[in-house]
Protein backbone atom coordinates (compact mmCIF):
# COMPACT_ATOMS: atom_id res chain seq x y z
CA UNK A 1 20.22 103.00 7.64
CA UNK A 2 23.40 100.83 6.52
CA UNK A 3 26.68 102.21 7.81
CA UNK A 4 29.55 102.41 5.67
CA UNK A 5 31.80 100.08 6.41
CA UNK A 6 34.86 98.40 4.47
CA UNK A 7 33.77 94.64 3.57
CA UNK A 8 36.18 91.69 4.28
CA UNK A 9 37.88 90.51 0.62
CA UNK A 10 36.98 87.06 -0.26
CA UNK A 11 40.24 85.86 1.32
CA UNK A 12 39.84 87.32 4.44
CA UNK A 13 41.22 87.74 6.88
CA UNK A 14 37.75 88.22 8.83
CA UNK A 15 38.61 91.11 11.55
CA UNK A 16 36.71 90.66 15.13
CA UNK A 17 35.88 92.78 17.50
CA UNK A 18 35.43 90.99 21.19
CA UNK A 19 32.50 92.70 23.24
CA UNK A 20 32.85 91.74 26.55
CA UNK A 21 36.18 90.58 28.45
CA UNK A 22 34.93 88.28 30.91
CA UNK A 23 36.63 84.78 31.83
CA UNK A 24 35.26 83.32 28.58
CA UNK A 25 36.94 85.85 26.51
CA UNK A 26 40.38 85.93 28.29
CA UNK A 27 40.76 82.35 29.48
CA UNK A 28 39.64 80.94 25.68
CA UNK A 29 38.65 83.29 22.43
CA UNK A 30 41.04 85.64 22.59
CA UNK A 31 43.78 83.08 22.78
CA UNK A 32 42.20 81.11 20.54
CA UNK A 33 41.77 83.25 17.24
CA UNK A 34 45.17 83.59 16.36
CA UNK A 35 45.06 79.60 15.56
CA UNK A 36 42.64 80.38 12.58
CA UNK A 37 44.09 81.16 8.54
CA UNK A 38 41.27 83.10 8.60
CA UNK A 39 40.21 85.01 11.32
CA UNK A 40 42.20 88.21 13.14
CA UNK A 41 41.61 90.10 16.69
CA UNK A 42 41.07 93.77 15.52
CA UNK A 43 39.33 95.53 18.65
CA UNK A 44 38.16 95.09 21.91
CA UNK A 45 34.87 96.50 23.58
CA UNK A 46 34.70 96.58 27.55
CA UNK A 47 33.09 98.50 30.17
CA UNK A 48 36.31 98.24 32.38
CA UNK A 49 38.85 100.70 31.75
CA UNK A 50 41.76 97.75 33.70
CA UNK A 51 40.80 95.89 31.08
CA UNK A 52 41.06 98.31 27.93
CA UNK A 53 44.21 99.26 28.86
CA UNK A 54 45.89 95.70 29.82
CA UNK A 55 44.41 93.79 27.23
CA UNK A 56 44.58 96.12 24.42
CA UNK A 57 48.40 96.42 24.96
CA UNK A 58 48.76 92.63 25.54
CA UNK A 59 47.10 91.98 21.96
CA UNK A 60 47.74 95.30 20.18
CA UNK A 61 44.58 96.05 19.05
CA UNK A 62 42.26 99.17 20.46
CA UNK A 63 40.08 99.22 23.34
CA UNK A 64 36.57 100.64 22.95
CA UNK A 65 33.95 101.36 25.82
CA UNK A 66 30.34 100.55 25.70
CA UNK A 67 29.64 104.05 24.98
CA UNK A 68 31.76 103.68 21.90
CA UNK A 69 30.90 100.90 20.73
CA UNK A 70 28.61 102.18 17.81
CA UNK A 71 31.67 104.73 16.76
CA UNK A 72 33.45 100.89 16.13
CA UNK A 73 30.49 99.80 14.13
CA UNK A 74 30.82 103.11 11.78
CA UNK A 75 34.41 102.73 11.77
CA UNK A 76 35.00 100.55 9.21
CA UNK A 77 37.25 98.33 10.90
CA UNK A 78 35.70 95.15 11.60
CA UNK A 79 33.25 92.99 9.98
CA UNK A 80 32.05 90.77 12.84
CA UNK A 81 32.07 90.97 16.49
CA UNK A 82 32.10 87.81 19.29
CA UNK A 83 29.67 89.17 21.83
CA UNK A 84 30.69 87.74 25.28
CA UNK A 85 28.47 90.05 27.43
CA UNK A 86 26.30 88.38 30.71
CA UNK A 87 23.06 87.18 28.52
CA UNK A 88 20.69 89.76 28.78
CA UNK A 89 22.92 91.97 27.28
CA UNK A 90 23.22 90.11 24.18
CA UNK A 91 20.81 91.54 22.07
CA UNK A 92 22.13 95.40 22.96
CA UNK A 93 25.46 94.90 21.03
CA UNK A 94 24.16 92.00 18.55
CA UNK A 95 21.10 94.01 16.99
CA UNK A 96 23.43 97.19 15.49
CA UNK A 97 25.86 94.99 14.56
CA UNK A 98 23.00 93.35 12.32
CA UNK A 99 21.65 96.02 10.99
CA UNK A 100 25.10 97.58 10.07
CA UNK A 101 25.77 94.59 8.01
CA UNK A 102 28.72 93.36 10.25
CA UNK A 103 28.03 89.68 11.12
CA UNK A 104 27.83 88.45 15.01
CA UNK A 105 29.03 85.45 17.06
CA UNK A 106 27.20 85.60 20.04
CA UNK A 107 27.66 83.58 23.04
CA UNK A 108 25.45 81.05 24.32
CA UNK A 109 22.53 81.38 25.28
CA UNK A 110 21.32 83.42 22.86
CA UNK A 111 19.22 85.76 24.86
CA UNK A 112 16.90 86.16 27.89
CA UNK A 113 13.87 85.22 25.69
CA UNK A 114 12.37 83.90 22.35
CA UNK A 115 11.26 87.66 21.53
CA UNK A 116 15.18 89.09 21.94
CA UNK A 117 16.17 85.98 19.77
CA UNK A 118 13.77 86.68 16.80
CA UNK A 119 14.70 90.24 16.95
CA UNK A 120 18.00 89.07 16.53
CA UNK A 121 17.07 87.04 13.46
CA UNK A 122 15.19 90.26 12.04
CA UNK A 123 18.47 92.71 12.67
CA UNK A 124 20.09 89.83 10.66
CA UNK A 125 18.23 89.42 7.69
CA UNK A 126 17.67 93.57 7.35
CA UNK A 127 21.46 94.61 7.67
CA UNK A 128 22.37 91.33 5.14
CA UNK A 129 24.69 90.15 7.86
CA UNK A 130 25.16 86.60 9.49
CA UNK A 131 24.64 85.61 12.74
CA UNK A 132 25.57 82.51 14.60
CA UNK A 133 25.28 80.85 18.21
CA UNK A 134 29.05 79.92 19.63
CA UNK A 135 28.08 76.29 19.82
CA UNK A 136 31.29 75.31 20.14
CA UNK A 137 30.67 71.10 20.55
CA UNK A 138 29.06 71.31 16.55
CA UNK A 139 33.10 71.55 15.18
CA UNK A 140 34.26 69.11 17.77
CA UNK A 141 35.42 65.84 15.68
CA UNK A 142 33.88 63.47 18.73
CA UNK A 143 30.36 65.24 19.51
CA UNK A 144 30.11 65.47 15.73
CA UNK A 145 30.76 62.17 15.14
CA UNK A 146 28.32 60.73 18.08
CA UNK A 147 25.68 63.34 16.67
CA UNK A 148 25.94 62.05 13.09
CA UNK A 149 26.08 58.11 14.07
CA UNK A 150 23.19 58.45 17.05
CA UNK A 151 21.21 60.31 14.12
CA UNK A 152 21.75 57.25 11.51
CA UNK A 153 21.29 54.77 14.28
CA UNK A 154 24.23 53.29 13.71
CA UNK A 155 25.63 53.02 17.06
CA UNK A 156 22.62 52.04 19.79
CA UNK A 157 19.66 51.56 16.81
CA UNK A 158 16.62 54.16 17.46
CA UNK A 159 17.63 56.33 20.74
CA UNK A 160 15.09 56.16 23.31
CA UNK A 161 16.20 57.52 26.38
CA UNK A 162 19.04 60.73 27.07
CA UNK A 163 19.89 61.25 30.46
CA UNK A 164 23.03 63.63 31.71
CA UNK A 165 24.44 65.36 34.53
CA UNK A 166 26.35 69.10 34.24
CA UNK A 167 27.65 70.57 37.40
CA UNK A 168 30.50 72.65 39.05
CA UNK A 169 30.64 74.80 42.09
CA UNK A 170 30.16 78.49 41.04
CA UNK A 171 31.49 81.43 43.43
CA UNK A 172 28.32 82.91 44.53
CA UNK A 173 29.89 86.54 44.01
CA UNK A 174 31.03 85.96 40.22
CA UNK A 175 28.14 87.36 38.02
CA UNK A 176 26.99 84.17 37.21
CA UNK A 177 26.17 83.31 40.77
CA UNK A 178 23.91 86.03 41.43
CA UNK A 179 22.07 87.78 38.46
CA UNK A 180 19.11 85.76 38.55
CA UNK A 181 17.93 82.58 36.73
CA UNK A 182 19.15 83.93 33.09
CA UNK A 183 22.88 83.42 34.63
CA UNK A 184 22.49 80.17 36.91
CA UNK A 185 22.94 76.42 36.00
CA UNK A 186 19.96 76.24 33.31
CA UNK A 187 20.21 78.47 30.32
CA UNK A 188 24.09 78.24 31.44
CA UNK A 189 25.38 75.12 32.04
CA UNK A 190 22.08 73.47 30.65
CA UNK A 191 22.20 75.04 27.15
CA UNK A 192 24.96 71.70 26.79
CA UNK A 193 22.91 68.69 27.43
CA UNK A 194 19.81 70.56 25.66
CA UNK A 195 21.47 71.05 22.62
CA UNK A 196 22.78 67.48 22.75
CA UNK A 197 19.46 65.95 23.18
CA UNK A 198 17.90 68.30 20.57
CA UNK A 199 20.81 66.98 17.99
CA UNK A 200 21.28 63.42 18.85
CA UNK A 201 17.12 63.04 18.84
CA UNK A 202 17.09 65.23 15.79
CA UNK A 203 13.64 66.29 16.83
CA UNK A 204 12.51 69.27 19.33
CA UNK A 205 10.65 68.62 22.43
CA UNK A 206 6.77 69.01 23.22
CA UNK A 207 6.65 69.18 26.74
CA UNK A 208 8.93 70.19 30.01
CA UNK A 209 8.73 69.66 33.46
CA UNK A 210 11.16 70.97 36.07
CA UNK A 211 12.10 70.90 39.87
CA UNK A 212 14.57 73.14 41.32
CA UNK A 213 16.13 73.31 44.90
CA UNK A 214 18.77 75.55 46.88
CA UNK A 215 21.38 74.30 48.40
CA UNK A 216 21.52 74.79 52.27
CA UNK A 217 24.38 77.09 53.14
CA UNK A 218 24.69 78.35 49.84
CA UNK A 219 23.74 82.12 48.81
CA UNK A 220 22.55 81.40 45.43
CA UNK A 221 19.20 84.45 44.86
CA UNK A 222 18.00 81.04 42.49
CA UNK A 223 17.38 77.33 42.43
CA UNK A 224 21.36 75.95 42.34
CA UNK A 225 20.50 72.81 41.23
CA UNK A 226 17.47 71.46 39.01
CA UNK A 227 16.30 68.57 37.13
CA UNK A 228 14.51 68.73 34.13
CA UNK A 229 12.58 65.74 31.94
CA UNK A 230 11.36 66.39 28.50
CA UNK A 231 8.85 64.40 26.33
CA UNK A 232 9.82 64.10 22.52
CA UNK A 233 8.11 63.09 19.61
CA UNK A 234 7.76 59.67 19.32
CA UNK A 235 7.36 59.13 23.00
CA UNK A 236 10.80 59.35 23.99
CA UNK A 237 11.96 61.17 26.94
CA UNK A 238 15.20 62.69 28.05
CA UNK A 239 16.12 63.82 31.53
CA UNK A 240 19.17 66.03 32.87
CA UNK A 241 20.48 67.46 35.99
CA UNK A 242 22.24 70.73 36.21
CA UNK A 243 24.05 72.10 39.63
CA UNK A 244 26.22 75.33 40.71
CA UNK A 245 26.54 73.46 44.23
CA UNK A 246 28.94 70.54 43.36
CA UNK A 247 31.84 68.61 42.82
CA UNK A 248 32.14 69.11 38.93
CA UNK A 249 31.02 66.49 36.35
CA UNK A 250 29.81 65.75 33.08
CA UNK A 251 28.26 63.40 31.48
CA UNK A 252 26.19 61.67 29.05
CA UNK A 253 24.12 58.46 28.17
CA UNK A 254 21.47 57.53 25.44
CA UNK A 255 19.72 54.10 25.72
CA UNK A 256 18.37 52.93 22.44
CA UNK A 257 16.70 49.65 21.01
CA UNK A 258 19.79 48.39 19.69
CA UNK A 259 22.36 49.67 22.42
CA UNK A 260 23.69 51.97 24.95
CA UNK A 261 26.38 54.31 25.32
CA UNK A 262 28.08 56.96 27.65
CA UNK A 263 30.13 59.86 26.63
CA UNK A 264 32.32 61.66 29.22
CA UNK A 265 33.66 64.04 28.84
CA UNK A 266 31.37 66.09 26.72
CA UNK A 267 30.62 69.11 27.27
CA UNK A 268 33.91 70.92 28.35
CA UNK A 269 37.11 72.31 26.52
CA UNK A 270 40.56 73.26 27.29
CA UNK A 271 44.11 71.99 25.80
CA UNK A 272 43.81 68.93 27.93
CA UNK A 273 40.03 67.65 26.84
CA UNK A 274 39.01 65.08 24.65
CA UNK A 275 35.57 64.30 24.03
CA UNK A 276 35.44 60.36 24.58
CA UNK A 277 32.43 57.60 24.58
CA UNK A 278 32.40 53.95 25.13
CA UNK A 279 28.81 52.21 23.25
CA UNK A 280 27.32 48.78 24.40
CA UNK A 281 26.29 46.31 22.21
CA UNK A 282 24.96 42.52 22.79
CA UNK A 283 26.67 42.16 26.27
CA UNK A 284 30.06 44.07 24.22
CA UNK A 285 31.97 47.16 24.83
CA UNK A 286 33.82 49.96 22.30
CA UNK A 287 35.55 53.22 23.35
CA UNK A 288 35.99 55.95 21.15
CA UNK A 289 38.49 58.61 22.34
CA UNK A 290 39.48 62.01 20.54
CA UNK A 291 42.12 63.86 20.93
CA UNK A 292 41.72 67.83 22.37
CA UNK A 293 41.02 70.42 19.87
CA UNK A 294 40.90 74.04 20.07
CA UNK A 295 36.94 74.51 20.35
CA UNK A 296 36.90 78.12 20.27
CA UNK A 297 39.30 78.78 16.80
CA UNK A 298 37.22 75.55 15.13
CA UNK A 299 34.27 77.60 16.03
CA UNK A 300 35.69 80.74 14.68
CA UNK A 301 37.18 79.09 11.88
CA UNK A 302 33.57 77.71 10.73
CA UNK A 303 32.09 81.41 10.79
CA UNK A 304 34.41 82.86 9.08
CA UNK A 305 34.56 80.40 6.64
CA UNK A 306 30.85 80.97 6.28
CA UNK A 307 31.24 85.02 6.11
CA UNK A 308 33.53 84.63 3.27
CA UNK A 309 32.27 81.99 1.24
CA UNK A 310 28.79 83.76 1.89
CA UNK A 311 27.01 80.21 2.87
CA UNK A 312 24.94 80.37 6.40
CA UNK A 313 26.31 78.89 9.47
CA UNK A 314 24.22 75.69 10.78
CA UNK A 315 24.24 77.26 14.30
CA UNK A 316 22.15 80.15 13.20
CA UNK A 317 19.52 82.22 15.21
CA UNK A 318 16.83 79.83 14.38
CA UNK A 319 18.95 76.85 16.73
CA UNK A 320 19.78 79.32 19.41
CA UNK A 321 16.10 80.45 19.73
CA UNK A 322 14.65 76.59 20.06
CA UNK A 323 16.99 76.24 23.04
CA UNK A 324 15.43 79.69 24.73
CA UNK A 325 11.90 78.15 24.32
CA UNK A 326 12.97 75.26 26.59
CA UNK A 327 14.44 77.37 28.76
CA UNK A 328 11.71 79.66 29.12
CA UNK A 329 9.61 76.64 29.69
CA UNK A 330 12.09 75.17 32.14
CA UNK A 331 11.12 79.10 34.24
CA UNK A 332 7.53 78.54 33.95
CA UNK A 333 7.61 75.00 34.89
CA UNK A 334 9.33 75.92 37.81
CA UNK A 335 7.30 78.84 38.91
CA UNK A 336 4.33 76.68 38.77
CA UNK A 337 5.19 73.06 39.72
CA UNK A 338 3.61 71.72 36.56
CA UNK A 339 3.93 70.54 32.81
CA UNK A 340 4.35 73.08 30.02
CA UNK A 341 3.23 72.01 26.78
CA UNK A 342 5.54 73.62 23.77
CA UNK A 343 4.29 74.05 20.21
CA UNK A 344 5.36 71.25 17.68
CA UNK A 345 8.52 72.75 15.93
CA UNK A 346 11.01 70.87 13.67
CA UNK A 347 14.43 71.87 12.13
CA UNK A 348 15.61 71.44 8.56
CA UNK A 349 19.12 72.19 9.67
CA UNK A 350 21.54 69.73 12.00
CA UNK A 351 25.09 69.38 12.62
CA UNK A 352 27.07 67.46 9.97
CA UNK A 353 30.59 66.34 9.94
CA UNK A 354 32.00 68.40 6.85
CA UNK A 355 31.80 70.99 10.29
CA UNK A 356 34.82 69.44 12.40
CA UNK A 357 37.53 71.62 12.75
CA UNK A 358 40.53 69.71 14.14
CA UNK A 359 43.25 73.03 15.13
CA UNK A 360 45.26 72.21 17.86
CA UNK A 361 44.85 73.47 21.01
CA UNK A 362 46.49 76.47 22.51
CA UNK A 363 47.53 77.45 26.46
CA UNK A 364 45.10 79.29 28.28
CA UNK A 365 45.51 81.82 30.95
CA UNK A 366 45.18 80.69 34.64
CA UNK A 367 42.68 82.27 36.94
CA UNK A 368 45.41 83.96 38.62
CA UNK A 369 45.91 85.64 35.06
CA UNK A 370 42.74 86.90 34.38
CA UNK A 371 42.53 90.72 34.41
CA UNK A 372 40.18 92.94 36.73
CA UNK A 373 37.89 88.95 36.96
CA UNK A 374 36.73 87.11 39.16
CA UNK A 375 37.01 83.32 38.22
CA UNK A 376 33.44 81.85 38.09
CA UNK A 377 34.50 78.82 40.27
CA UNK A 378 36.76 80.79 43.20
């Protein structure tokens, strides 16, 4: 059954509702919607009552509970909602969103496992709505721009080789340190190097191999730190290394027949971040540095853009499920010590540079801000 609901006009503004008010929330969308022409906080949805009542004053919208949440659907008075829960409890507010017609932003990763994704997809395409994976990186001028140039092979000829590194040191007692291998480094901080591969390759991989270890002194319940390799079409291969046990770093490199190049940074954001890359070519260097953008109101932008134009957003279910594949893979791989084999899949869709979104950034909230949260790094 569609609920009635009051649609957005076709000059917006698009009114969100934020589910969830963890550190991702406070420290970057909340701040970051009011940089949009098109976009507007209207509600918040937490299962903290510290956080209903200081947020919802600080931004002057109203605070809903979980148990609430579907009197907000019925309410008429927003048409999407950013869902910023832990993963596996992405699916409970994304799916009656869907089917109420009331399009969803959902964090990445998508979900806990191919099945939640497609059901997802379904809720989508019964309650007309559309639905999109916060892959931030596809409006950010400088990833777009290496995606887009790797893809033509016009900066190191036919890549042949990906190989990154993604780590920080996580506080073992913020949620993300202890719920279990859908909240450590691999569908979390690996999602980023993934996605990169998967885009700069333009092709999905066929097979996945993973080792994981734990830390010594460390009381992660999960393999901290693991490395991954993947096998592409076209015999290509692509390796990355993800840690919650480190000094933080990030980084690129793709090795290709005509050239080489490293990007770093890459995969973070903040009002101080520019994505930058230097390419090698016959024994000669070039470095490309951008200038920081606000990430999270290009993303926003871009999806609301899409809601009221009516076109669908490239970051749709169907690129958020092909990352949960690997990452389901990367858990069997690891539970068994061997190979997993993945089903040929391909992907009409990719990232394209009519996408960048250029807003400037804004100030975000210090840890020491952040209310009734933990900070995931201490």
């Amino acid at each position: 059954m569609t609920i009635p609901r009051t649609a957005p006009s076709t000059n917006g503004p698009v009114r969100y509702a934020v589910v969830g008010l963890g550190q991702i929330s406070q420290q970057a969308f909340l701040p970051a919607i009011a940089r949009t022409g098109n976009s507007v906080l209207a509600a918040l949805v937490t299962g903290t009552p510290q956080k209903a009542q200081e947020l919802a004053a600080e931004y002057g919208v109203p605070a809903y509970s979980y148990e609430d949440y579907p009197a907000l659907l019925a309410s008429g008075d927003v048409d999407a909602v950013y869902v910023a829960t832990p993963v596996f409890r992405h699916r409970e507010f994304a799916e009656p969103a869907l089917e109420a017609g009331i399009h969803v932003l959902v964090e990445k990763p998508m979900e806990t496992s191919v099945e939640d994704c497609r059901a997802m997809i379904d809720a989508a395409a019964r309650g007309g709505a559309r639905l999109m994976v916060a892959y931030r990186l596809h409006h950010e001028p400088g990833t777009l721009e290496l995606i887009t140039r790797v893809r033509d092979e016009a900066l190191v000829g036919e890549p042949r080789l990906f190989t990154a590194v993604f780590a920080q040191d996580i506080d073992e007692a913020n949620h993300r340190g202890h719920s279990g291998f859908w909240g450590g480094p691999i569908p979390d901080m690996g999602s980023y190097p993934l996605n990169a591969v998967r885009n700069l390759f333009a092709a999905e991989p066929v097979e996945v191999h993973a080792m994981g270890v734990r830390t010594p002194g460390r009381g992660f319940d999960f393999d901290d730190t693991v490395a991954v390799t993947l096998r592409f079409p076209g015999e290509r291969l692509a390796q990355f290394t993800i840690s919650y046990a480190t000094e933080a770093t990030e980084q690129f490199t793709v090795v290709g027949t005509g050239g080489a190049l490293a990007a770093q940074p890459c995969f973070g954001f903040g009002p101080e971040v520019g994505i930058s890359y230097t390419v090698t070519r016959d024994g000669r260097t070039e470095t490309r540095t951008h200038d920081p953008v606000e990430q999270f109101a290009g993303q926003t932008d871009y999806f609301s853009a899409c809601i009221l134009t009516g076109a669908a957003p490239e970051a749709d279910g169907e690129e958020g499920l092909l990352d949960i594949r690997v990452h389901e893979a990367v858990l069997a791989s690891l539970e068994t010590g061997r190979p997993v084999r993945l089903e040929p899949a391909d992907r009409a869709v990719r990232p394209s540079a009519d996408q960048v979104r250029t807003l400037p950034p804004v100030a975000e909230p210090d840890d020491d801000e952040l209310v009734a949260q933990l900070p995931q790094n201490g």
